[in-house]
PDB file of N, CA and C in Angstrom:
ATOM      1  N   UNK A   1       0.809  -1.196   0.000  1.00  0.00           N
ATOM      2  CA  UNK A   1       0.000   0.000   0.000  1.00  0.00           C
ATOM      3  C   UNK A   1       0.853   1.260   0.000  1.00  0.00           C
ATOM      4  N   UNK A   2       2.170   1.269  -0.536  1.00  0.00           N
ATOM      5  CA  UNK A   2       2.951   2.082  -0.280  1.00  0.00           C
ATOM      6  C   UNK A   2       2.987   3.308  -1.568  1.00  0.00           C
ATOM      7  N   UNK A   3       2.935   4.403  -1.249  1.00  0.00           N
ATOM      8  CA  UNK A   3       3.044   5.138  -2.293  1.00  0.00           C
ATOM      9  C   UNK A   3       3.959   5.353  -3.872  1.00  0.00           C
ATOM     10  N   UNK A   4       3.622   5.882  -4.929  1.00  0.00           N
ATOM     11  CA  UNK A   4       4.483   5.604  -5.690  1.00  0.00           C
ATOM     12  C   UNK A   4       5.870   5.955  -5.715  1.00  0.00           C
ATOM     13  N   UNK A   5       6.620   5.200  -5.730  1.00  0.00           N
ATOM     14  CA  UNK A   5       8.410   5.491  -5.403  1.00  0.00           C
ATOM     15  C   UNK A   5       8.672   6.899  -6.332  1.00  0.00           C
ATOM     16  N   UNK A   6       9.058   7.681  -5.609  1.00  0.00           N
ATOM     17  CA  UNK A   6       9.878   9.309  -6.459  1.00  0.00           C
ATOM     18  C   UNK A   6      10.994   9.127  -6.667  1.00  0.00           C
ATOM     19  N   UNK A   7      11.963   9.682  -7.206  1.00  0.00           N
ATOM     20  CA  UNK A   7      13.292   9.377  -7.251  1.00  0.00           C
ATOM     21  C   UNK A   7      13.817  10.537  -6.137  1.00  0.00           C
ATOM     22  N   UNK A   8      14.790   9.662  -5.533  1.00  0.00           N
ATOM     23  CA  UNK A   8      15.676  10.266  -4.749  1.00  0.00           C
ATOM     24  C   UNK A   8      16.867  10.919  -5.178  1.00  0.00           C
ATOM     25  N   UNK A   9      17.097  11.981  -4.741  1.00  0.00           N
ATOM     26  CA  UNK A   9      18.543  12.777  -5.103  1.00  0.00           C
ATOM     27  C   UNK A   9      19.661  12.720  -3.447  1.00  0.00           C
ATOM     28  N   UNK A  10      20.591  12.597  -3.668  1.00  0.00           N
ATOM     29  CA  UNK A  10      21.391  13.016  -2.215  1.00  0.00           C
ATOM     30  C   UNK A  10      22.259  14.197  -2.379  1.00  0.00           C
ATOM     31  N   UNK A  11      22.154  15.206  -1.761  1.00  0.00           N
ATOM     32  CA  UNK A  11      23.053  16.231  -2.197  1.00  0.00           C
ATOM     33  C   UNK A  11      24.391  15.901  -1.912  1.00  0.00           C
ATOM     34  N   UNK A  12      25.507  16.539  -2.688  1.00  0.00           N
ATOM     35  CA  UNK A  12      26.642  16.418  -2.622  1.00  0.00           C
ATOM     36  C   UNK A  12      27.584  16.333  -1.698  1.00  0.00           C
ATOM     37  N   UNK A  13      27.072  17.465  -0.190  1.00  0.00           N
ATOM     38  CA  UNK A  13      27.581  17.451   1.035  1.00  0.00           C
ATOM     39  C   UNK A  13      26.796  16.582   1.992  1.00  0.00           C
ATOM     40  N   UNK A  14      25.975  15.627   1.532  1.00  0.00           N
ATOM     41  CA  UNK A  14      24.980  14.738   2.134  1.00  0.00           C
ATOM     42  C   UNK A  14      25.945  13.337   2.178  1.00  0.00           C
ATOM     43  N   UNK A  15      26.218  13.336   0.708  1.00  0.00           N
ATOM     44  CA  UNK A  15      26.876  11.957   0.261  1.00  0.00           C
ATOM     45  C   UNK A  15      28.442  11.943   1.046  1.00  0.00           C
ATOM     46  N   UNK A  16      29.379  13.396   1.262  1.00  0.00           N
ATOM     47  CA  UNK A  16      30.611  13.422   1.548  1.00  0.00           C
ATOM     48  C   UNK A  16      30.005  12.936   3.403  1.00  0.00           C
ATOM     49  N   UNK A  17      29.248  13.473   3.916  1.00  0.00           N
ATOM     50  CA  UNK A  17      28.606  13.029   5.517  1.00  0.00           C
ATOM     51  C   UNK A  17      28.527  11.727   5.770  1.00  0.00           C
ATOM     52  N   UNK A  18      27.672  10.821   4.511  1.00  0.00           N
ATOM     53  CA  UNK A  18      27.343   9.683   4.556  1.00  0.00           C
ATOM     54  C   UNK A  18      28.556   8.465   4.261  1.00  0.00           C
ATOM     55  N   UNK A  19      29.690   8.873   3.664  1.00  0.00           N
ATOM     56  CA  UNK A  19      31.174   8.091   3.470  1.00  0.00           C
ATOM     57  C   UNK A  19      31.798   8.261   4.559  1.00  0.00           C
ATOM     58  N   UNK A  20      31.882   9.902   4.787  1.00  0.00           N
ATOM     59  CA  UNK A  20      32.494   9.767   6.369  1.00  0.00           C
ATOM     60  C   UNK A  20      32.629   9.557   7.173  1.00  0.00           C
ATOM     61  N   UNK A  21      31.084   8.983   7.547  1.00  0.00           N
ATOM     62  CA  UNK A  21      31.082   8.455   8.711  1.00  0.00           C
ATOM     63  C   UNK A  21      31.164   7.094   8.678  1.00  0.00           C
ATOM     64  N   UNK A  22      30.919   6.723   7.802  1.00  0.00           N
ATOM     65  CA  UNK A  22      30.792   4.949   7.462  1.00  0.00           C
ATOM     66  C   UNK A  22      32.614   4.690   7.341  1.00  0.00           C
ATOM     67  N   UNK A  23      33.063   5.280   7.079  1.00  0.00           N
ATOM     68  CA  UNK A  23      34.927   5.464   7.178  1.00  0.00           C
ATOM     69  C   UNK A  23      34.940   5.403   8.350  1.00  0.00           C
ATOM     70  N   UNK A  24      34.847   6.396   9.206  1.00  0.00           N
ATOM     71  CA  UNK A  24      35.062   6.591  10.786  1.00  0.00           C
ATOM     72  C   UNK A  24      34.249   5.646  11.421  1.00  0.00           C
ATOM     73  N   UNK A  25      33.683   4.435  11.331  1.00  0.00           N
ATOM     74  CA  UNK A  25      33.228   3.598  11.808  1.00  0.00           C
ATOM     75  C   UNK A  25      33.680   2.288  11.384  1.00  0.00           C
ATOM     76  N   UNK A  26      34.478   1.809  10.268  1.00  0.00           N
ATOM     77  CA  UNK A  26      35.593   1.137   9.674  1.00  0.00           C
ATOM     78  C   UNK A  26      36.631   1.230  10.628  1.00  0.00           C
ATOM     79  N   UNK A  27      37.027   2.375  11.067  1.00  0.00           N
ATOM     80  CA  UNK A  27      38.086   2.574  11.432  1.00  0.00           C
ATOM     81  C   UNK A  27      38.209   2.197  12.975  1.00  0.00           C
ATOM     82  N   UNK A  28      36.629   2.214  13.716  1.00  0.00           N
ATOM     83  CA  UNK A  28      36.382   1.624  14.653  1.00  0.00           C
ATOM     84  C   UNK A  28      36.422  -0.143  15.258  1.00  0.00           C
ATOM     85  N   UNK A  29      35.792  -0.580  14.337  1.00  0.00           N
ATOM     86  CA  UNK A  29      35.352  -1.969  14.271  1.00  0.00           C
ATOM     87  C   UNK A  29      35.358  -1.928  12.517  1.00  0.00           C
ATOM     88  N   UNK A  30      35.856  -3.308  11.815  1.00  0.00           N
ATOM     89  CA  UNK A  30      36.476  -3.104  10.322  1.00  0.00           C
ATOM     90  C   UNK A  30      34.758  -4.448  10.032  1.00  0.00           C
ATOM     91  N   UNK A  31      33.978  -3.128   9.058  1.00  0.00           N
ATOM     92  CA  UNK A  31      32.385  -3.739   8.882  1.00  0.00           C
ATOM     93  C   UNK A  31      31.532  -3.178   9.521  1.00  0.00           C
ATOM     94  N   UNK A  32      31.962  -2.589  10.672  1.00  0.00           N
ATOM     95  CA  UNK A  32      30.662  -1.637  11.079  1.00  0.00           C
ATOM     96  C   UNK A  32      30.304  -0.297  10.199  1.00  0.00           C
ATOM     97  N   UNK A  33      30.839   0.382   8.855  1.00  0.00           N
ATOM     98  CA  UNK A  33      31.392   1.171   8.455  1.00  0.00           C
ATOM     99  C   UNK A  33      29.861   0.912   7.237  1.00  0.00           C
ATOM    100  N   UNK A  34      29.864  -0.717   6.887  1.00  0.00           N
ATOM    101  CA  UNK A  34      29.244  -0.971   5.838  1.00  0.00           C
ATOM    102  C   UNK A  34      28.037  -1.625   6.703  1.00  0.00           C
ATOM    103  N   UNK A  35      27.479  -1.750   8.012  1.00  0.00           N
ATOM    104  CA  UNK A  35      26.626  -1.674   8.461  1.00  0.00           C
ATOM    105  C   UNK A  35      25.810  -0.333   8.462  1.00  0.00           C
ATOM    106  N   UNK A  36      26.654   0.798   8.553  1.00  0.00           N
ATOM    107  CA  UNK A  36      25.844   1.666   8.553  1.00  0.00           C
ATOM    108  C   UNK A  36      25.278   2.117   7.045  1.00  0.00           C
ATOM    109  N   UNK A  37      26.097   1.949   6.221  1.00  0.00           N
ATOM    110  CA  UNK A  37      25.794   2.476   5.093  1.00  0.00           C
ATOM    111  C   UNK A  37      24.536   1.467   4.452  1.00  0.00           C
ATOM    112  N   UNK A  38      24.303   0.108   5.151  1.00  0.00           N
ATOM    113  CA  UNK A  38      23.221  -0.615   4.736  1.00  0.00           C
ATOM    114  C   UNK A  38      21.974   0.182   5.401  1.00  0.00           C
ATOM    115  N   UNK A  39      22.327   0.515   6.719  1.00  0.00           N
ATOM    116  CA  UNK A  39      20.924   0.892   7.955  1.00  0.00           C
ATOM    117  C   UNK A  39      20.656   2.536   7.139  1.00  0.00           C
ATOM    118  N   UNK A  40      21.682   3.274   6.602  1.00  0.00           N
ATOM    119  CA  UNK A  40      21.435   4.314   5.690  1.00  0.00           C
ATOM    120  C   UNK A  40      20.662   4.503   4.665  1.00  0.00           C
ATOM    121  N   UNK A  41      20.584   3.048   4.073  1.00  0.00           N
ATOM    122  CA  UNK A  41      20.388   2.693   2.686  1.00  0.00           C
ATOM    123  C   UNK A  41      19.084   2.479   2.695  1.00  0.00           C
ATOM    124  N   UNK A  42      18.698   1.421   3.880  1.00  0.00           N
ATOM    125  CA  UNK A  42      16.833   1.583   4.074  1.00  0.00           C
ATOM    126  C   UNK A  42      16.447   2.684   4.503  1.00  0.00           C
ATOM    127  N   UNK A  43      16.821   3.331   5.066  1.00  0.00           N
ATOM    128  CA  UNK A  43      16.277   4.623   5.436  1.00  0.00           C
ATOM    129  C   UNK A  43      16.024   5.279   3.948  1.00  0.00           C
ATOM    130  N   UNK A  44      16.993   5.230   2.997  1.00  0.00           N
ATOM    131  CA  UNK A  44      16.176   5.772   2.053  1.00  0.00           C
ATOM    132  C   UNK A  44      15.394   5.305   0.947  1.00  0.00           C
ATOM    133  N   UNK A  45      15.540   3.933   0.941  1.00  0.00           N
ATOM    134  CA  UNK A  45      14.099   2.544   1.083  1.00  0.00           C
ATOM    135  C   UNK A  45      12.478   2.913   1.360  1.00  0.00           C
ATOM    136  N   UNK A  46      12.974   3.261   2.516  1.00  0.00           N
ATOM    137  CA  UNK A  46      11.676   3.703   3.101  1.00  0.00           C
ATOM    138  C   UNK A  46      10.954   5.079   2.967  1.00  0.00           C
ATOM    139  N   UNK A  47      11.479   6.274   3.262  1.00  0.00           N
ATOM    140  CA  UNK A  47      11.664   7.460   2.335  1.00  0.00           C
ATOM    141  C   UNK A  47      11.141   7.049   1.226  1.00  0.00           C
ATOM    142  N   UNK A  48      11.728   6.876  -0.217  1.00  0.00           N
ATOM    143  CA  UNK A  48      11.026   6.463  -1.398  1.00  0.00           C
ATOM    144  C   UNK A  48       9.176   5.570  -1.259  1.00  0.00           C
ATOM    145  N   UNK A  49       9.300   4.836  -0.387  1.00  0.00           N
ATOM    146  CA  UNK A  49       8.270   4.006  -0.594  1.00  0.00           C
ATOM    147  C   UNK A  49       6.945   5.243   0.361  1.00  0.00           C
ATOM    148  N   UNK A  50       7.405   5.504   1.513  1.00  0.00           N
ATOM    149  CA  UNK A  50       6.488   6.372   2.629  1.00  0.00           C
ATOM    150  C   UNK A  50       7.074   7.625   2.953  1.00  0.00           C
ATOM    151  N   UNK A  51       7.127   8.795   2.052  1.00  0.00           N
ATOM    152  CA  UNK A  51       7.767   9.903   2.027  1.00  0.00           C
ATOM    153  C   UNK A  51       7.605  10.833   3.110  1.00  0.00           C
ATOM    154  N   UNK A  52       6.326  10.732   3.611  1.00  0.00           N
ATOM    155  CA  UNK A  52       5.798  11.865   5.077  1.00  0.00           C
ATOM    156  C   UNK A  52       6.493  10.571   6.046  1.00  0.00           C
ATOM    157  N   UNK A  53       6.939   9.288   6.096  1.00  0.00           N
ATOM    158  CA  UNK A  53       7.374   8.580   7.241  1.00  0.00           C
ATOM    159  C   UNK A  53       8.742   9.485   8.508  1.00  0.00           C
ATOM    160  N   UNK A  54       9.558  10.377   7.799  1.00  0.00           N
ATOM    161  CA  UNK A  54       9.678  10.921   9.094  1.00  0.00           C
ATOM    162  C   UNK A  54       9.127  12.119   9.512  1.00  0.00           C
ATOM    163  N   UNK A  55       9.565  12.555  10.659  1.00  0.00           N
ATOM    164  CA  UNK A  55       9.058  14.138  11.369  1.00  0.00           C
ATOM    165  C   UNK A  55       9.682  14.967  10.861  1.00  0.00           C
ATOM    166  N   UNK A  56       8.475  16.016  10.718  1.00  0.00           N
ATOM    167  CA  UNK A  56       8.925  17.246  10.312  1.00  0.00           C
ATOM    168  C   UNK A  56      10.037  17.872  11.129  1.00  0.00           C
ATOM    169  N   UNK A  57      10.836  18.415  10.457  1.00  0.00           N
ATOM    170  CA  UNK A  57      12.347  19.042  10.958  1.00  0.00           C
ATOM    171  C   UNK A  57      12.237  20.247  11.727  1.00  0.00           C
ATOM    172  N   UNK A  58      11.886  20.053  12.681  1.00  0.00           N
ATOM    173  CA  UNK A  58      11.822  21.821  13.710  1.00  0.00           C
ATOM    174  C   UNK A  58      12.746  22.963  13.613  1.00  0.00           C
ATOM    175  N   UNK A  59      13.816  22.466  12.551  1.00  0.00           N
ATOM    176  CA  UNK A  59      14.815  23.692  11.908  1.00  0.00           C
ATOM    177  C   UNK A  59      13.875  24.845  11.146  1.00  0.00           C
ATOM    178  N   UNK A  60      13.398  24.092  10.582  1.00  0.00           N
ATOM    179  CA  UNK A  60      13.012  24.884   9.297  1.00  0.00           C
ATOM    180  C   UNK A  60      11.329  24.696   9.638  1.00  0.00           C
ATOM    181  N   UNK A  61      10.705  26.145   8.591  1.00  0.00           N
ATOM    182  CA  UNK A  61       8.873  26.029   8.399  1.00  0.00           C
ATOM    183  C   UNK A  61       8.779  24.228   7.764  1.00  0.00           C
ATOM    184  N   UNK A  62       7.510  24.375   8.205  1.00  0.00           N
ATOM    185  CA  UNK A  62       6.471  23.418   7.816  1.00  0.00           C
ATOM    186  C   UNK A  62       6.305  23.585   6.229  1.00  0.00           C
ATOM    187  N   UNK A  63       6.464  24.263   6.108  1.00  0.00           N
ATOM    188  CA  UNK A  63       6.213  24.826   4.195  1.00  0.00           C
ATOM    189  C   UNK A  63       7.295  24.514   3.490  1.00  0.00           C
ATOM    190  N   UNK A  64       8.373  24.220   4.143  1.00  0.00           N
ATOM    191  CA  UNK A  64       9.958  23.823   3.519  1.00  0.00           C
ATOM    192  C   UNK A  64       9.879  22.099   2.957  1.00  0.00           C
ATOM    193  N   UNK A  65       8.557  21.419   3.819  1.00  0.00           N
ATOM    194  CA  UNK A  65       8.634  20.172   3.705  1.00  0.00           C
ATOM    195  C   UNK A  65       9.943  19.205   3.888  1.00  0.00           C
ATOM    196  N   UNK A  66      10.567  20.012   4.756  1.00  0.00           N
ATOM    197  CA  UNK A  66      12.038  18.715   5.335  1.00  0.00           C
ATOM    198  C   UNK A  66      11.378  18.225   6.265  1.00  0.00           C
ATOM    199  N   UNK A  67      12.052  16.547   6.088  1.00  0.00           N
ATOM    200  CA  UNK A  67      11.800  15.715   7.197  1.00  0.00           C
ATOM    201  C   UNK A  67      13.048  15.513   7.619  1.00  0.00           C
ATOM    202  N   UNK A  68      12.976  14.211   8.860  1.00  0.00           N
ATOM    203  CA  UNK A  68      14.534  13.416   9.154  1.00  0.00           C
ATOM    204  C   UNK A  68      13.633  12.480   9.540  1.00  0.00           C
ATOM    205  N   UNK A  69      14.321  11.723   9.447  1.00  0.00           N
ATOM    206  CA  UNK A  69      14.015  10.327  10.101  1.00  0.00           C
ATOM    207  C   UNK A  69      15.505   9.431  10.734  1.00  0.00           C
ATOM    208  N   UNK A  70      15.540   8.940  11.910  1.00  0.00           N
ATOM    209  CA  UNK A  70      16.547   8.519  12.616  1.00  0.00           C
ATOM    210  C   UNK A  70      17.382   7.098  11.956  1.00  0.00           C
ATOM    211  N   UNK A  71      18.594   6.941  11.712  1.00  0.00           N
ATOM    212  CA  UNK A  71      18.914   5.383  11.116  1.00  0.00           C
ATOM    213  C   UNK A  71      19.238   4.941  12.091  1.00  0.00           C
ATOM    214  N   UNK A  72      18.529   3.931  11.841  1.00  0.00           N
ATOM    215  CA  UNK A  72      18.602   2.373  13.357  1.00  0.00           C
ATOM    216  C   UNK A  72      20.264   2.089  13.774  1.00  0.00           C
ATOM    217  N   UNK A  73      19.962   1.990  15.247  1.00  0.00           N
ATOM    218  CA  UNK A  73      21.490   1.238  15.458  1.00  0.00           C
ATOM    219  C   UNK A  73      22.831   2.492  15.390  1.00  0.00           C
ATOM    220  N   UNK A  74      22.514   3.763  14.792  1.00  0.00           N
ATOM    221  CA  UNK A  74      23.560   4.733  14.702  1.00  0.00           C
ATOM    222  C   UNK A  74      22.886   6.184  15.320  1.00  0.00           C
ATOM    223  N   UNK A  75      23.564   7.128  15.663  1.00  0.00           N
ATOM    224  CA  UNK A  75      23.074   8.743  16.045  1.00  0.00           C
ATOM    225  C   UNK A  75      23.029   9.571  14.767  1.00  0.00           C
ATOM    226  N   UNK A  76      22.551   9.013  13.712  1.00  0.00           N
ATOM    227  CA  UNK A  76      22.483  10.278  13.124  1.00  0.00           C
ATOM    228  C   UNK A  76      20.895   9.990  12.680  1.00  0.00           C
ATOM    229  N   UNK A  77      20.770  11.146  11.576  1.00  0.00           N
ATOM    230  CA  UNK A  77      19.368  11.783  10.971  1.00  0.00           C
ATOM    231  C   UNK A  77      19.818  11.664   9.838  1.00  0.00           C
ATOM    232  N   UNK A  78      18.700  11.076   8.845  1.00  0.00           N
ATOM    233  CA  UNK A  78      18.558  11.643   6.833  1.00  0.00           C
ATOM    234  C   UNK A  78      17.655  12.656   7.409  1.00  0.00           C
ATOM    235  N   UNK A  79      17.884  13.699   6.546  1.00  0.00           N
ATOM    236  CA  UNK A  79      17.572  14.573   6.661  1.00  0.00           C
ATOM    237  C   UNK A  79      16.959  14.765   4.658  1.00  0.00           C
ATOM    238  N   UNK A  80      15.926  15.404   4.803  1.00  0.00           N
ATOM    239  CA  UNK A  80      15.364  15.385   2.982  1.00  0.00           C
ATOM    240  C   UNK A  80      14.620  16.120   3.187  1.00  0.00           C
ATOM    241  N   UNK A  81      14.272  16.601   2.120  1.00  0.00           N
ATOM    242  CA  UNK A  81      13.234  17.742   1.230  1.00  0.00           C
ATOM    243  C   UNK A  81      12.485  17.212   0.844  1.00  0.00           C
ATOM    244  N   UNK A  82      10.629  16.645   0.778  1.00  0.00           N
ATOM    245  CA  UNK A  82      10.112  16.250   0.536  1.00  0.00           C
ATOM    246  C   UNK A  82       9.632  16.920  -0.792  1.00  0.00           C
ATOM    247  N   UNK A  83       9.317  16.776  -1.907  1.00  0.00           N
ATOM    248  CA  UNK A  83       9.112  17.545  -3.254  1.00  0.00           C
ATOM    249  C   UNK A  83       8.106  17.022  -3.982  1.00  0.00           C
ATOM    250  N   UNK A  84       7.235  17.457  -4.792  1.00  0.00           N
ATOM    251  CA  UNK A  84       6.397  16.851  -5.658  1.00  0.00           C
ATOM    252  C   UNK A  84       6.804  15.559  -6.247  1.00  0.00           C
ATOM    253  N   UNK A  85       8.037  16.187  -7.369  1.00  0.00           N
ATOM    254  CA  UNK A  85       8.537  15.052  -8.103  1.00  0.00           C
ATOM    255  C   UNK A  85       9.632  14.404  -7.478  1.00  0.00           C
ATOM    256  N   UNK A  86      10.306  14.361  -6.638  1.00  0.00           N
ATOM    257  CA  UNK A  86      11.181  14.122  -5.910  1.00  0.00           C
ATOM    258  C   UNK A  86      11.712  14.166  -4.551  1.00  0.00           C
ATOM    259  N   UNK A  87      12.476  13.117  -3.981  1.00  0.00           N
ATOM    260  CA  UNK A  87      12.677  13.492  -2.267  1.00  0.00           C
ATOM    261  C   UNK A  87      14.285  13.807  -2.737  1.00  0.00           C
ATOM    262  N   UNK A  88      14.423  14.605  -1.831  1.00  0.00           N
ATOM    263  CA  UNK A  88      16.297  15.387  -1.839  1.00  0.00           C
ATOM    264  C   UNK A  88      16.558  15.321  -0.243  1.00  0.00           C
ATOM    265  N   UNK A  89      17.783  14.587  -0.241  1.00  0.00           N
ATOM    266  CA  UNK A  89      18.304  14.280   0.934  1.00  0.00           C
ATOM    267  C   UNK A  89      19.325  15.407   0.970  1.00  0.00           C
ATOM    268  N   UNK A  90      18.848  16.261   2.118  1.00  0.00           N
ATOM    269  CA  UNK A  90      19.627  17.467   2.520  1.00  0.00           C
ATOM    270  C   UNK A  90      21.180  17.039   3.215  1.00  0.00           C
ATOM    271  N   UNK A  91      21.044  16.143   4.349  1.00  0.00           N
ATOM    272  CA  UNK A  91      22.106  15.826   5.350  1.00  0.00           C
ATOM    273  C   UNK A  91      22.232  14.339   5.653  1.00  0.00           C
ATOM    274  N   UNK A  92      22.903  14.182   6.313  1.00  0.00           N
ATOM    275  CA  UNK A  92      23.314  12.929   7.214  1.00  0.00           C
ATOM    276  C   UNK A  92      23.853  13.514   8.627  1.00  0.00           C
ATOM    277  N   UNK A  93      22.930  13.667   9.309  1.00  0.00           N
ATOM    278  CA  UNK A  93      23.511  14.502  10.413  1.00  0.00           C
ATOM    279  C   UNK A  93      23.779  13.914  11.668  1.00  0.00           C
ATOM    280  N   UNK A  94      24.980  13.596  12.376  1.00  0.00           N
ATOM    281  CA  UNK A  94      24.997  13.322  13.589  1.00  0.00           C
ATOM    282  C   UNK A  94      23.956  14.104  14.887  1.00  0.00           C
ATOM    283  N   UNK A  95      23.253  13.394  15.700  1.00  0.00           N
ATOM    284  CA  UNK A  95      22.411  13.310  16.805  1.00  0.00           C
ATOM    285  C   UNK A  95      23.336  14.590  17.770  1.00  0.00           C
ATOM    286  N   UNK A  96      24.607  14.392  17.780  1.00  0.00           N
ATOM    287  CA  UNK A  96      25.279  15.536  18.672  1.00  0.00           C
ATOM    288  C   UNK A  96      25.375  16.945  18.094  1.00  0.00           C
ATOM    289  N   UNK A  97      25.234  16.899  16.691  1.00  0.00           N
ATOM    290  CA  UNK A  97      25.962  17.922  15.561  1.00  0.00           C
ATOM    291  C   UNK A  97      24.833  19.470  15.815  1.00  0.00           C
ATOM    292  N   UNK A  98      25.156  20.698  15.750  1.00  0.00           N
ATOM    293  CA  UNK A  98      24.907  21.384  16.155  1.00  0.00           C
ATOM    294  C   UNK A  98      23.043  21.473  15.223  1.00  0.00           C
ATOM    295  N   UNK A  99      21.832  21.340  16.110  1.00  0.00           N
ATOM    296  CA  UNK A  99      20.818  21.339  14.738  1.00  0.00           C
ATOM    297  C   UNK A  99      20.457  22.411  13.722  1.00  0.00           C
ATOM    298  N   UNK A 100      20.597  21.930  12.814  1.00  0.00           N
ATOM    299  CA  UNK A 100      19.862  22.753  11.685  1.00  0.00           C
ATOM    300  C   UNK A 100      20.851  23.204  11.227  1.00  0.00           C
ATOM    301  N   UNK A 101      22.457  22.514  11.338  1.00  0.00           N
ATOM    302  CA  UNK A 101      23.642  23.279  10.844  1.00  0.00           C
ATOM    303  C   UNK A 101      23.642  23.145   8.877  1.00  0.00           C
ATOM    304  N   UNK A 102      22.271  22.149   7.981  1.00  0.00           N
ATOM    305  CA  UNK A 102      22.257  22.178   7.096  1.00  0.00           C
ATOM    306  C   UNK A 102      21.621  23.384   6.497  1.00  0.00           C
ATOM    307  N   UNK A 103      21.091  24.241   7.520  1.00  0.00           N
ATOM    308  CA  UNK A 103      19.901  25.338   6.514  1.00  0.00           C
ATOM    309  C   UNK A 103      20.490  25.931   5.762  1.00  0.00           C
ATOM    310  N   UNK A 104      22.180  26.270   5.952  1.00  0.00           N
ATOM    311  CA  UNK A 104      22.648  27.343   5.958  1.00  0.00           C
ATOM    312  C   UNK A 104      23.495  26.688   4.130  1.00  0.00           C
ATOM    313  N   UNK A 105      23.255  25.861   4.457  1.00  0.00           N
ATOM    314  CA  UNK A 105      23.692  25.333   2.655  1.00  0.00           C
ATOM    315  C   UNK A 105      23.540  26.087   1.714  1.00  0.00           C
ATOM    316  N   UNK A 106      24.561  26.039   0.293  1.00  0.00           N
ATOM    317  CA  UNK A 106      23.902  26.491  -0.480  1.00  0.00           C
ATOM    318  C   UNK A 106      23.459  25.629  -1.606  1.00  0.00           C
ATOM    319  N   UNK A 107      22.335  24.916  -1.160  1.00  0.00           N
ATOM    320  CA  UNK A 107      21.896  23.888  -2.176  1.00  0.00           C
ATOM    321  C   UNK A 107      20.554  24.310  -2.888  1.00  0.00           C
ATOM    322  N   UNK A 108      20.231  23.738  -4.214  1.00  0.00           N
ATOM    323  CA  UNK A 108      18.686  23.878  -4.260  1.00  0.00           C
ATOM    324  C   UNK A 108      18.329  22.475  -5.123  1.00  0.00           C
ATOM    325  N   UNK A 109      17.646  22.210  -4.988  1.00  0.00           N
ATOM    326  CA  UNK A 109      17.135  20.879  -5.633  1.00  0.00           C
ATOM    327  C   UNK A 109      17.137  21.129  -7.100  1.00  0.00           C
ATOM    328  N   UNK A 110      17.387  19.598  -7.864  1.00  0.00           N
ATOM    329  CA  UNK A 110      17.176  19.939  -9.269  1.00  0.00           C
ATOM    330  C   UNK A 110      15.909  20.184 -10.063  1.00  0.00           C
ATOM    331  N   UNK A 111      16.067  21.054 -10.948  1.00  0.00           N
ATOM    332  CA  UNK A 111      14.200  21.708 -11.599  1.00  0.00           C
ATOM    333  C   UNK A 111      13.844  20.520 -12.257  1.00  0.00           C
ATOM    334  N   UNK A 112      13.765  19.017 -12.219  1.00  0.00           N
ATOM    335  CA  UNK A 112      13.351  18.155 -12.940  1.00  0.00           C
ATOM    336  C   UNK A 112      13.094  17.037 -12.038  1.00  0.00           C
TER     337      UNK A 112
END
């Protein structure tokens, strides 16, 4: 019953967040690195399939349509732009990381 899949975009400083930390968790335990990047990976699984599935982002208006939703097993947030034709993953944000340190981006989603 899941809605129709949109295509997902990850922004550029989303994707450098999402290696980094999966590195710095390699570097911890060698495989926990590619655990996260799997528990990452449904998160945006799920996203695609149930797009309102996380909470609205208390950074930003309600009219901005960002969500986050938490990845299992790790402290961070996907963080995305919910869009007509598309979901855009703003961040990968650590749980400690100062909030809403993505607003200040200079990103904009692609016109297609």
């Amino acid at each position: 019953m899941g809605l129709e899949k949109r295509k997902l975009i990850v922004d550029r400083e989303a994707e450098e967040e999402f290696t980094a930390a999966a590195s710095w968790y390699d570097e911890r335990r060698p495989g926990l690195g590619e655990e996260f990047l799997l528990a990452v990976d449904e998160i945006f699984r799920l996203i695609r399939q149930f797009p309102g599935i996380g909470k609205r982002a208390p950074e930003v208006s309600k009219a901005s349509g960002i969500r986050k939703i938490a990845v299992e097993g790790f402290p961070y947030w996907v963080v995305y732009q919910e869009l007509p034709a598309l979901l855009y993953v703003v961040a990968i944000a650590h749980f400690r990381r100062r909030p809403g340190f993505w607003r200040f981006r200079k990103w904009s989603p692609p016109s297609r």
